[in-house]
C-alpha atoms as a PDB file:
ATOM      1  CA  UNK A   1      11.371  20.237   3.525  1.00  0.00           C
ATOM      2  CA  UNK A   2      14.180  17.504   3.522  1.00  0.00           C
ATOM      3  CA  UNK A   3      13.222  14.163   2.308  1.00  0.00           C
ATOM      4  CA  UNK A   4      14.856  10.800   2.293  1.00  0.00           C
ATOM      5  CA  UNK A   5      14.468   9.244  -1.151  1.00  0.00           C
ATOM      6  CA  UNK A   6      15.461   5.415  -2.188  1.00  0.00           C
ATOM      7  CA  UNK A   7      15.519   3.495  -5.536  1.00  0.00           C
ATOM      8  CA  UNK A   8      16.123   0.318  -5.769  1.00  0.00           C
ATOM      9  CA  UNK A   9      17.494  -2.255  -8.631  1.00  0.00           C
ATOM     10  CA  UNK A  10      16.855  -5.983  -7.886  1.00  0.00           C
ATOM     11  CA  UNK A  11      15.471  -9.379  -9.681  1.00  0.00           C
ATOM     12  CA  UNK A  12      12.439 -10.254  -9.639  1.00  0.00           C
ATOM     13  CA  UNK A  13      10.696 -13.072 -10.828  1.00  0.00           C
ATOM     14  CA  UNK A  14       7.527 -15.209 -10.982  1.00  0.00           C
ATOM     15  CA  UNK A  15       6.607 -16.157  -7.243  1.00  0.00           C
ATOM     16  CA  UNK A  16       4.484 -13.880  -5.915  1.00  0.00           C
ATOM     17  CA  UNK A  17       5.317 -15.136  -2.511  1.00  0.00           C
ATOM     18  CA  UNK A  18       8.983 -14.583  -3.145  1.00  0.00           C
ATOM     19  CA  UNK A  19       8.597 -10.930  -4.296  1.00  0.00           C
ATOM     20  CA  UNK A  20       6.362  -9.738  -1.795  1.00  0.00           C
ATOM     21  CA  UNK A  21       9.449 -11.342   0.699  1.00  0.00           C
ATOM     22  CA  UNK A  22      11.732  -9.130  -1.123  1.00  0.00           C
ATOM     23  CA  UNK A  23       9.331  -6.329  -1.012  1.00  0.00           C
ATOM     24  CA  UNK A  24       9.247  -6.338   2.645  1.00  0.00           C
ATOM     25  CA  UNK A  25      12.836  -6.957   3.526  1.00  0.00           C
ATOM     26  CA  UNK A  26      13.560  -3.305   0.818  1.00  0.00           C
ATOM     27  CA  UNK A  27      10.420  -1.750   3.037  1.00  0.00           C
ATOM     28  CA  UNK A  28      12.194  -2.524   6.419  1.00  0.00           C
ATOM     29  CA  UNK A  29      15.740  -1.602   4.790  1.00  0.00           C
ATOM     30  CA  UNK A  30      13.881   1.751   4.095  1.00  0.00           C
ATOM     31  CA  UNK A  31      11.584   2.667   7.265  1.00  0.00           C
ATOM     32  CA  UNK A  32      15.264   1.490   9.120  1.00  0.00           C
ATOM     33  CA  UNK A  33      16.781   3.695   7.252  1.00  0.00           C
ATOM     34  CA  UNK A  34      14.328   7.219   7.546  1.00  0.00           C
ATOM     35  CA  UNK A  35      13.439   6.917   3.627  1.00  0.00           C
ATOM     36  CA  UNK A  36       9.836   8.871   2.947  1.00  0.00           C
ATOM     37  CA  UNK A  37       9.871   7.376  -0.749  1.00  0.00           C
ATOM     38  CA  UNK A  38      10.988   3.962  -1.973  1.00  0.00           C
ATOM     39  CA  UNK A  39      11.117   3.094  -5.430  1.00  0.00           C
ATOM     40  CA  UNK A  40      10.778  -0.779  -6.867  1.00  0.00           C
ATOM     41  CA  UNK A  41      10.850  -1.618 -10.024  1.00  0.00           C
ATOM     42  CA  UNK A  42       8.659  -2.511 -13.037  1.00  0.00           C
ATOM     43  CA  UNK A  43       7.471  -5.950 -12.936  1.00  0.00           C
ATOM     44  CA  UNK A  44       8.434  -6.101  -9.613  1.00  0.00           C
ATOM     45  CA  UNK A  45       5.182  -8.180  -8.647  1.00  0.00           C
ATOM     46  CA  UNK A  46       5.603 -11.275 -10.632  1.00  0.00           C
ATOM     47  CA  UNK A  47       8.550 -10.219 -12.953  1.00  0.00           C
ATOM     48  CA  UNK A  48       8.664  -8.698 -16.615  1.00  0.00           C
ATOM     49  CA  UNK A  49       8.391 -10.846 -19.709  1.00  0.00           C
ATOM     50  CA  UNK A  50      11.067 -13.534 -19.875  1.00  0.00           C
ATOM     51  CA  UNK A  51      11.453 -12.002 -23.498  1.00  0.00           C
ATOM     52  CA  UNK A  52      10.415  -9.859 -26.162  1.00  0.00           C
ATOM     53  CA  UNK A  53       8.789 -12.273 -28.807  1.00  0.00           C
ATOM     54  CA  UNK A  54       5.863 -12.934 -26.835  1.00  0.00           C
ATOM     55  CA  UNK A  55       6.193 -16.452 -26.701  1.00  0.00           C
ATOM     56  CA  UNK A  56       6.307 -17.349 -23.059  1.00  0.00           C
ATOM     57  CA  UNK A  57       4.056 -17.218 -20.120  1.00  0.00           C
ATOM     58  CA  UNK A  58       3.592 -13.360 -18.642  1.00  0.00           C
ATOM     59  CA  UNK A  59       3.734 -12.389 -15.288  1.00  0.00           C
ATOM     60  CA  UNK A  60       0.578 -13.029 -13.344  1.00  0.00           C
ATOM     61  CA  UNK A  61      -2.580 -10.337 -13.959  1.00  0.00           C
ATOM     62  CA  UNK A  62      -3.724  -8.954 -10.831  1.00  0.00           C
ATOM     63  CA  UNK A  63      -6.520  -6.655 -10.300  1.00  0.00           C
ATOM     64  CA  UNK A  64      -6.155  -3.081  -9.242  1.00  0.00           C
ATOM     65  CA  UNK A  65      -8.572  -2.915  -6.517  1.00  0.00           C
ATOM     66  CA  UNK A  66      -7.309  -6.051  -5.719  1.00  0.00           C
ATOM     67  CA  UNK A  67      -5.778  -8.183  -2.695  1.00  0.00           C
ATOM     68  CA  UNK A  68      -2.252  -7.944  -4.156  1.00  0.00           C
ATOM     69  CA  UNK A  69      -2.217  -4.222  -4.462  1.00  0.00           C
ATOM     70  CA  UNK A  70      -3.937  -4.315  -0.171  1.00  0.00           C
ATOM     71  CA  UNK A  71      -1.426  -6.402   0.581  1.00  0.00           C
ATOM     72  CA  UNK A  72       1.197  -3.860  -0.950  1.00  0.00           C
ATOM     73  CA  UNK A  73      -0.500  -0.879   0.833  1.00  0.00           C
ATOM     74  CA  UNK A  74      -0.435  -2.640   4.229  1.00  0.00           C
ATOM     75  CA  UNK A  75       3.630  -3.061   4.168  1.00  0.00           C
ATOM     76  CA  UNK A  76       3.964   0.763   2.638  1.00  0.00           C
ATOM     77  CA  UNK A  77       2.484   1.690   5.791  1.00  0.00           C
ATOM     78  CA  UNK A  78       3.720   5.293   6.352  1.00  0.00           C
ATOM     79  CA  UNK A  79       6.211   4.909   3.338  1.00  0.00           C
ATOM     80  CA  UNK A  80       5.607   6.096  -0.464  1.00  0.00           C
ATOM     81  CA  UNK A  81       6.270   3.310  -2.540  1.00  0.00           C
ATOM     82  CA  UNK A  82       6.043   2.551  -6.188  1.00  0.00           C
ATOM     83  CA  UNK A  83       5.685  -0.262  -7.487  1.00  0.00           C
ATOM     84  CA  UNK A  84       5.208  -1.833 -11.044  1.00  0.00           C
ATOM     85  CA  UNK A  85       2.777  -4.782 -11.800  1.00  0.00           C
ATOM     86  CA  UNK A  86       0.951  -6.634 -14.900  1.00  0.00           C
ATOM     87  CA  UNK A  87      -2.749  -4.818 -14.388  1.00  0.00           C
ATOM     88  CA  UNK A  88      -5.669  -7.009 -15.485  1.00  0.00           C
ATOM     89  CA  UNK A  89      -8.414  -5.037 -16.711  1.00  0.00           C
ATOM     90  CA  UNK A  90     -11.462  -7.570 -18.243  1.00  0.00           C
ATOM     91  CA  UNK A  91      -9.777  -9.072 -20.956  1.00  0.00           C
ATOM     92  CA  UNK A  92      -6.831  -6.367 -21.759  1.00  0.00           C
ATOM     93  CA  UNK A  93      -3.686  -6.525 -19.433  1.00  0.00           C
ATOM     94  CA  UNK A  94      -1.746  -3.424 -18.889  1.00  0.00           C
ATOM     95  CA  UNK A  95       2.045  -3.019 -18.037  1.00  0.00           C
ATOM     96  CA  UNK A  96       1.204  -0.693 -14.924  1.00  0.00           C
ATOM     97  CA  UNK A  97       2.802   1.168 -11.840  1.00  0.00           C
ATOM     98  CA  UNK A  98       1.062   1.780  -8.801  1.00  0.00           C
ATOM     99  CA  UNK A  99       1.985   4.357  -5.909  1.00  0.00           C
ATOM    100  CA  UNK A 100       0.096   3.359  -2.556  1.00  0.00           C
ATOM    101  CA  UNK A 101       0.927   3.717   1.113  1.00  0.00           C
ATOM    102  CA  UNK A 102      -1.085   2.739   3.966  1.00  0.00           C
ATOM    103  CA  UNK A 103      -4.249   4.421   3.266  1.00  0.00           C
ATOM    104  CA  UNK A 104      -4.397   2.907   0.169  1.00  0.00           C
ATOM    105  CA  UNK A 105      -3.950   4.103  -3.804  1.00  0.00           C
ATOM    106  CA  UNK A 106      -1.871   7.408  -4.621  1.00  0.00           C
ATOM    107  CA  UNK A 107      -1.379   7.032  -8.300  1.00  0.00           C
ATOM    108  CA  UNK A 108      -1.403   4.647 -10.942  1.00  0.00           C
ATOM    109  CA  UNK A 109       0.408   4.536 -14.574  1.00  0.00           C
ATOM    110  CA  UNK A 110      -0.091   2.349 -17.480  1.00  0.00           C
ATOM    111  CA  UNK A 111       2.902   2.504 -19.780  1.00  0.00           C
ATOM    112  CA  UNK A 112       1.970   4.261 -22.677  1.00  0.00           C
ATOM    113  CA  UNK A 113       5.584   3.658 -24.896  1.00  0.00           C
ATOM    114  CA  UNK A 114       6.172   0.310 -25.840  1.00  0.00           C
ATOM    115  CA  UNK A 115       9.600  -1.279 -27.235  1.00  0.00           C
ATOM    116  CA  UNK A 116       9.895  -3.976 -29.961  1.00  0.00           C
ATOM    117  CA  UNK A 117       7.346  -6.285 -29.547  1.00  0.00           C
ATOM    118  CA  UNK A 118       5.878  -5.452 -26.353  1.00  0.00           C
ATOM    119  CA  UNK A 119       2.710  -4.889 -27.243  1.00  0.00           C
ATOM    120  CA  UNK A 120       2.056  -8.427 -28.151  1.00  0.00           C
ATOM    121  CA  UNK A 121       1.247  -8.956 -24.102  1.00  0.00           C
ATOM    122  CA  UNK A 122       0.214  -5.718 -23.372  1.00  0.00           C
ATOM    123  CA  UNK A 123      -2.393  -2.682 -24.569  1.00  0.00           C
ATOM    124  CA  UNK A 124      -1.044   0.657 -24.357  1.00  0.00           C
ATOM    125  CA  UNK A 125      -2.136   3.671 -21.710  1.00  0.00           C
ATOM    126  CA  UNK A 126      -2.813   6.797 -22.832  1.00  0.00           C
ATOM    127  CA  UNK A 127      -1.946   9.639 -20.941  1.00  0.00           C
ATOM    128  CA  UNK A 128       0.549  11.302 -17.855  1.00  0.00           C
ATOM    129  CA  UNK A 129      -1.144  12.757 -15.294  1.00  0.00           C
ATOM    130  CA  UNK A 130       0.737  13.995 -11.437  1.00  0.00           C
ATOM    131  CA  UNK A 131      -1.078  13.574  -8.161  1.00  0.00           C
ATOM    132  CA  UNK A 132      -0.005  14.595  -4.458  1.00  0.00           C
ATOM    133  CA  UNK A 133       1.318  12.478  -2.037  1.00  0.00           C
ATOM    134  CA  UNK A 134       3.144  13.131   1.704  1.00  0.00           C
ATOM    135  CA  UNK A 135       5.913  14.000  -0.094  1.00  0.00           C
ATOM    136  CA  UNK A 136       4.887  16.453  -2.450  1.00  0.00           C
ATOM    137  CA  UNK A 137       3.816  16.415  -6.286  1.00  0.00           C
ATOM    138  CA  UNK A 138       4.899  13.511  -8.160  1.00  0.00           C
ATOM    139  CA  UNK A 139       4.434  11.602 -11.447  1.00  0.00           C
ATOM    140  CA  UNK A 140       4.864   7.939 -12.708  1.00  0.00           C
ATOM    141  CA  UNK A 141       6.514   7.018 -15.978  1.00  0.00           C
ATOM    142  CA  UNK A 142       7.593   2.917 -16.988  1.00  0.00           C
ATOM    143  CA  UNK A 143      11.225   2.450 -18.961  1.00  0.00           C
ATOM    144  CA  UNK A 144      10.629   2.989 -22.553  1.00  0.00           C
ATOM    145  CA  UNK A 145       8.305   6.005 -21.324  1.00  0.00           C
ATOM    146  CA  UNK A 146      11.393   7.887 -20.478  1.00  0.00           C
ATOM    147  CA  UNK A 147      12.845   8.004 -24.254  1.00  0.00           C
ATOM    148  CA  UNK A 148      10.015  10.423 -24.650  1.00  0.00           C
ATOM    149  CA  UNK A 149      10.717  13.743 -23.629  1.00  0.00           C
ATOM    150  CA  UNK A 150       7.133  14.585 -24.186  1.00  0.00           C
ATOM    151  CA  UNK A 151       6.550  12.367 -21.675  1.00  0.00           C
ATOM    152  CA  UNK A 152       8.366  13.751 -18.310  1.00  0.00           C
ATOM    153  CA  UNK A 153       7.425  17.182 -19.797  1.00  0.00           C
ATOM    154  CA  UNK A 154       3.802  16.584 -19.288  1.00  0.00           C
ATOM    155  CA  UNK A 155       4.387  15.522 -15.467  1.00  0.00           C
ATOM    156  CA  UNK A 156       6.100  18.767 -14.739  1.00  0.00           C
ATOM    157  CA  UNK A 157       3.676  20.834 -16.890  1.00  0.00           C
ATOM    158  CA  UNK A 158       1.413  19.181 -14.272  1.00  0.00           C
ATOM    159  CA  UNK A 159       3.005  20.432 -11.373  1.00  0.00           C
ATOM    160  CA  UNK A 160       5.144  17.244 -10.717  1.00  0.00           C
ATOM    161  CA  UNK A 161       7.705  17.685  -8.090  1.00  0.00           C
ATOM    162  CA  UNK A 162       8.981  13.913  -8.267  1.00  0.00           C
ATOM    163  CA  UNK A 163       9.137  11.950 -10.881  1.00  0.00           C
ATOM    164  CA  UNK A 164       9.742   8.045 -10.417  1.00  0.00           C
ATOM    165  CA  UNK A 165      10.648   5.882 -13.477  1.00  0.00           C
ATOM    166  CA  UNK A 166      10.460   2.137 -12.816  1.00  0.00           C
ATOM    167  CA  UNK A 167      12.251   0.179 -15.469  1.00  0.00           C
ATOM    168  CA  UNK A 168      13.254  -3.413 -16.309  1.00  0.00           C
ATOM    169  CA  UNK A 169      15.651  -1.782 -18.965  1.00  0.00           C
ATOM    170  CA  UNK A 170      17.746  -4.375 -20.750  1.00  0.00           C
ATOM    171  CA  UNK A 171      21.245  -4.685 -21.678  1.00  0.00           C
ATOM    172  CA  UNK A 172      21.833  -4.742 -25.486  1.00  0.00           C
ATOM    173  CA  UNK A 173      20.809  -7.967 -27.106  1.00  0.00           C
ATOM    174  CA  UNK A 174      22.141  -7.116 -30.793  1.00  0.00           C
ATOM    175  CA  UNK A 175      25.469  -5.877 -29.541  1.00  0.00           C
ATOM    176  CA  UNK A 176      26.168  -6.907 -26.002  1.00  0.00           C
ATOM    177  CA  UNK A 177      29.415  -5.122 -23.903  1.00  0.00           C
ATOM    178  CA  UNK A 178      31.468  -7.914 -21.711  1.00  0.00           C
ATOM    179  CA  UNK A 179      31.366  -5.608 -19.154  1.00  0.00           C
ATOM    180  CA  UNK A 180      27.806  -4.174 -18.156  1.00  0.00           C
ATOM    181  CA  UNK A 181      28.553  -1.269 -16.857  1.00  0.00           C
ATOM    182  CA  UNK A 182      30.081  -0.720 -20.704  1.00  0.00           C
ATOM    183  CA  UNK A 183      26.844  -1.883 -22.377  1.00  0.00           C
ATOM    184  CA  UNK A 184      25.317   0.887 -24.685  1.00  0.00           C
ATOM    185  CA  UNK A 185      21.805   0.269 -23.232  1.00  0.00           C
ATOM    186  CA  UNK A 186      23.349   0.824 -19.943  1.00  0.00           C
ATOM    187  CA  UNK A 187      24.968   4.405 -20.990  1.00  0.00           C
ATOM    188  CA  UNK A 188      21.430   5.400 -22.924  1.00  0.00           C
ATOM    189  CA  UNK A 189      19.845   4.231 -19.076  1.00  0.00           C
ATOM    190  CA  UNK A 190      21.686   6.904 -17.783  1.00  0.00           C
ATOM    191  CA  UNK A 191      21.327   9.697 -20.099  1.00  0.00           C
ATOM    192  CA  UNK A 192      17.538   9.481 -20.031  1.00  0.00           C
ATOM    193  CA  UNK A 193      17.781   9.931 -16.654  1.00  0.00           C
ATOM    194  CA  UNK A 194      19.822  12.336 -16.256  1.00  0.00           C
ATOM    195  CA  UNK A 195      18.773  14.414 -19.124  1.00  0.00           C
ATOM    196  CA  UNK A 196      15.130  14.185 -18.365  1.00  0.00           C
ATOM    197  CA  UNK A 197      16.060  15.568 -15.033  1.00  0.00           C
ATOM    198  CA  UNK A 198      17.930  18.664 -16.566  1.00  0.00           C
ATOM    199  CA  UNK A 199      15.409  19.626 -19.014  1.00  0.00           C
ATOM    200  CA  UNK A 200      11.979  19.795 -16.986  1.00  0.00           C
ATOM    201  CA  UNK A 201      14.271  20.682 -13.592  1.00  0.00           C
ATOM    202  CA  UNK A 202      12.894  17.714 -11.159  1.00  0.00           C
ATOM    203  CA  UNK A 203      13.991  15.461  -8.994  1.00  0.00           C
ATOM    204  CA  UNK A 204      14.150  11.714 -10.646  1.00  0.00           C
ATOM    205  CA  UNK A 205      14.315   8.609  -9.003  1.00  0.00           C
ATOM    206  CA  UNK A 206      14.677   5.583 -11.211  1.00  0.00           C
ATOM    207  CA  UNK A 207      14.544   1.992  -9.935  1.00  0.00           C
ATOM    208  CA  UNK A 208      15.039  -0.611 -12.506  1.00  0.00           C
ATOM    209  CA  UNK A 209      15.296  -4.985 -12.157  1.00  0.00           C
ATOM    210  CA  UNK A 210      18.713  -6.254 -11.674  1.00  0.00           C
ATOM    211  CA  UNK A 211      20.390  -9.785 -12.817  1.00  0.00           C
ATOM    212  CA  UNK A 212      18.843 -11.920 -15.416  1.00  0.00           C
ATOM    213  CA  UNK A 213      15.630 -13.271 -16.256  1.00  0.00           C
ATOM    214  CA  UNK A 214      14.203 -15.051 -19.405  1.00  0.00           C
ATOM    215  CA  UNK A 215      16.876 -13.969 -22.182  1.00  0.00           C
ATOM    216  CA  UNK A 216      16.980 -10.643 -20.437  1.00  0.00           C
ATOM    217  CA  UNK A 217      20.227  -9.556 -18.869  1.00  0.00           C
ATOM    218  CA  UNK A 218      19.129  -5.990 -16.536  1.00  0.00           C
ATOM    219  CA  UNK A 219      21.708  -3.281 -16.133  1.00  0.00           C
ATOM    220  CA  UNK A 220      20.342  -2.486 -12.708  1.00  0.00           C
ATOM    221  CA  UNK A 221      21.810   1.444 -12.092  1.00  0.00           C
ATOM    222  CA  UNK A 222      19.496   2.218  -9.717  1.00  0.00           C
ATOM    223  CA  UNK A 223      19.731   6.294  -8.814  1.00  0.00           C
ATOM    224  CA  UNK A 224      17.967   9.645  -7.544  1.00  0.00           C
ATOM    225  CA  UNK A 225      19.075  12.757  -9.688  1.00  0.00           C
ATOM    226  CA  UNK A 226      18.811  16.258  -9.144  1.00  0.00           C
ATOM    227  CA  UNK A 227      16.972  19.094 -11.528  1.00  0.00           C
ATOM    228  CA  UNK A 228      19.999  19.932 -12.590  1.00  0.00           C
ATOM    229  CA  UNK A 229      20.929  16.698 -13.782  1.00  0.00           C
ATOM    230  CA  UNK A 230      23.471  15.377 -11.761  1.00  0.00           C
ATOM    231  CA  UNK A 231      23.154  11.960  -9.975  1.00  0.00           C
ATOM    232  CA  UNK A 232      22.768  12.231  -6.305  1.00  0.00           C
ATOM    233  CA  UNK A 233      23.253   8.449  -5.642  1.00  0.00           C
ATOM    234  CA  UNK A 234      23.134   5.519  -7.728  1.00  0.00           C
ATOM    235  CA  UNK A 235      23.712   1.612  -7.665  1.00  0.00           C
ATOM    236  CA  UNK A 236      25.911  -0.141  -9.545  1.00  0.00           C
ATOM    237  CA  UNK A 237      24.871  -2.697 -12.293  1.00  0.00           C
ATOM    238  CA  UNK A 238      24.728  -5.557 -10.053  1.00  0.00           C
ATOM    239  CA  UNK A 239      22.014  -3.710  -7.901  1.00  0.00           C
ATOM    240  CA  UNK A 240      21.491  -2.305  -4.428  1.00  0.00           C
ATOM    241  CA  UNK A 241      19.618   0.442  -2.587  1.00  0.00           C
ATOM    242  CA  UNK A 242      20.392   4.403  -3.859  1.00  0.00           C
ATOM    243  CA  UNK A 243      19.388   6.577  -1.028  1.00  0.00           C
ATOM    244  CA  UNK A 244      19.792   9.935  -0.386  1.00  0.00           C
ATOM    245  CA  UNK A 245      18.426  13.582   1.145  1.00  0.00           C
ATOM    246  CA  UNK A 246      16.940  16.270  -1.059  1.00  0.00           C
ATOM    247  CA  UNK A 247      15.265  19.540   0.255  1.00  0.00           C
ATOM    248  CA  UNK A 248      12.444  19.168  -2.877  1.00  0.00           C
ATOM    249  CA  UNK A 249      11.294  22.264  -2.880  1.00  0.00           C
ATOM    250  CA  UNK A 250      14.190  24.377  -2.273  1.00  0.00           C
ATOM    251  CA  UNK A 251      16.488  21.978  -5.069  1.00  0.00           C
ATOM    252  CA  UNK A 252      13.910  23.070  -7.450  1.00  0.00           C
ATOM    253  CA  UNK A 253      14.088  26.569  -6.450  1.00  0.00           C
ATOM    254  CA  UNK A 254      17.430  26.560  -7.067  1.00  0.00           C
ATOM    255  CA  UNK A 255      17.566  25.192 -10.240  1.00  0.00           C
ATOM    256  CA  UNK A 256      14.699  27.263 -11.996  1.00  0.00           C
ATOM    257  CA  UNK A 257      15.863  30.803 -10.361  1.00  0.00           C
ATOM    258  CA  UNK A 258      17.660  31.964 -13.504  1.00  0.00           C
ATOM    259  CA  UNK A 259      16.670  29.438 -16.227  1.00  0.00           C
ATOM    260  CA  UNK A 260      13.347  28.431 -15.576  1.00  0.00           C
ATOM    261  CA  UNK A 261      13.198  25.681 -18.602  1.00  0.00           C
ATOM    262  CA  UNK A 262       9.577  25.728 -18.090  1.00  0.00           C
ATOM    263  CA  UNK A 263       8.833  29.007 -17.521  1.00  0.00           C
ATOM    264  CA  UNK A 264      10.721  30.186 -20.720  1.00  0.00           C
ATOM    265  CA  UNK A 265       9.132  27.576 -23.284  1.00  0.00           C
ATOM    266  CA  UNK A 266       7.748  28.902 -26.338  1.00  0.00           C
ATOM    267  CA  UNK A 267       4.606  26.797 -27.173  1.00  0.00           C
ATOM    268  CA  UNK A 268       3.536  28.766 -30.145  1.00  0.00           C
ATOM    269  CA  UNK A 269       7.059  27.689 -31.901  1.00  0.00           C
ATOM    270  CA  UNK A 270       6.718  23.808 -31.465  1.00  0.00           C
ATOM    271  CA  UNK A 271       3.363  23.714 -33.423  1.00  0.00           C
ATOM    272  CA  UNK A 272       5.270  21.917 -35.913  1.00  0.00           C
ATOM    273  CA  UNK A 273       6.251  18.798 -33.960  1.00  0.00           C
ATOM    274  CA  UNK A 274       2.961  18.562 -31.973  1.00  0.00           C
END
């Protein structure tokens, strides 16, 4: 079965009001356009953390169950989308990713990896875990998740088909390239997602924020890649909309008919790094 799959890399900031406009101008773009699954990225309701210290304000907390997250499930409609938030759970806020469409909650993520000083605004998840959806198996991973290969392995060891990575993954800060599309962060952006493809033999479709927020410059690169690692379609660095077809099943055929990189692990032999 043939799917249309789409992964976006744009800003997003603060005003709720403004990214749910945004949301639902990418959601037309997409339904427009026959895409099944649309990819946003993290933070994309109420924007990521205007920087790393923990100093300033965080993006608003919102409720799973609540009127946001409706409100997010009534423009998916018959679309797949995924979308990342700041979760509120009692006193503990969670750097989260939802997957919804019209008849309500799919999946849900909490990022588990967290990068410098993250984890000054938010607690930690603890686990990967797949879950079906209209367009077949998929799993949920947030940016810094993906530098984990234990990570993506668990989705697939969990049947995932899919696997959607939303990022707000940063340019360097320490040792910035003039050029973005030059920037070390923004070749390491890539590799994870290209590699992470390769090795588990899934489709990957990684959205990620775009422009500049906070002292955060993005390195958008938006793209869908295939289980055997190469990049279907991509953005650039100044964002846009990757889109493009994939027969799921039948890719992943294809790629695990002779080297089946799950099928031929050796779990007894990795004790070691367990």
């Amino acid at each position: 079965m043939t799917i249309r799959l789409a992964a976006v890399a744009a800003p997003f900031g603060r005003d709720l009001e403004a990214c749910f406009a945004t949301i639902e101008a990418l959601a037309a773009k997409a339904r427009s356009e026959g895409v099944s699954v649309l990819a946003l990225p993290e933070a994309c309701l109420g924007g990521y953390l205007a920087n790393l210290g923990g100093a300033a304000a965080g993006p608003p907390a919102l409720r799973r169950d609540g009127p946001e997250l409706r409100r997010l499930a009534g423009i998916a409609g018959d679309l797949v989308i995924c979308a990342g938030y700041c979760e509120a759970d009692g006193d503990a806020r969670f750097n989260s990713v939802v997957c919804v469409t019209g008849d309500g909650v799919l999946g849900h993520h909490r990022k588990v990896h967290q990068p410098l000083r993250e984890d000054r605004s938010y607690a930690a998840g603890d686990g990967f875990t797949a879950f079906d959806t209209p367009a077949g198996r998929m799993g949920m991973m947030i940016c810094y998740d993906k530098a984990f290969p234990e990570s993506a392995r668990s989705l697939a060891l969990d049947g995932a088909e899919i696997v959607v990575c939303v990022s707000a993954w940063p340019a360097s800060r320490t040792d910035p390239a003039p050029d973005l599309a030059d920037d070390r962060w923004t070749r390491r952006f890539d590799l994870f997602d290209q590699a992470r493809a390769l090795e588990n033999q899934v489709v990957w479709v990684s959205s990620n924020q775009s422009g500049s927020f906070g002292d955060l410059r993005f390195v958008g690169r938006a793209k869908i890649v295939g289980p055997g690692g190469e990049i279907l379609a991509a953005t650039g660095v100044d964002g846009g909309f990757a889109v493009c077809d994939v027969d799921v099943p039948g890719a992943l055929t294809a790629a695990r008919r002779s080297m089946g990189h799950l099928r031929d692990r050796r779990p007894e032999a990795y004790a070691a790094g367990s």
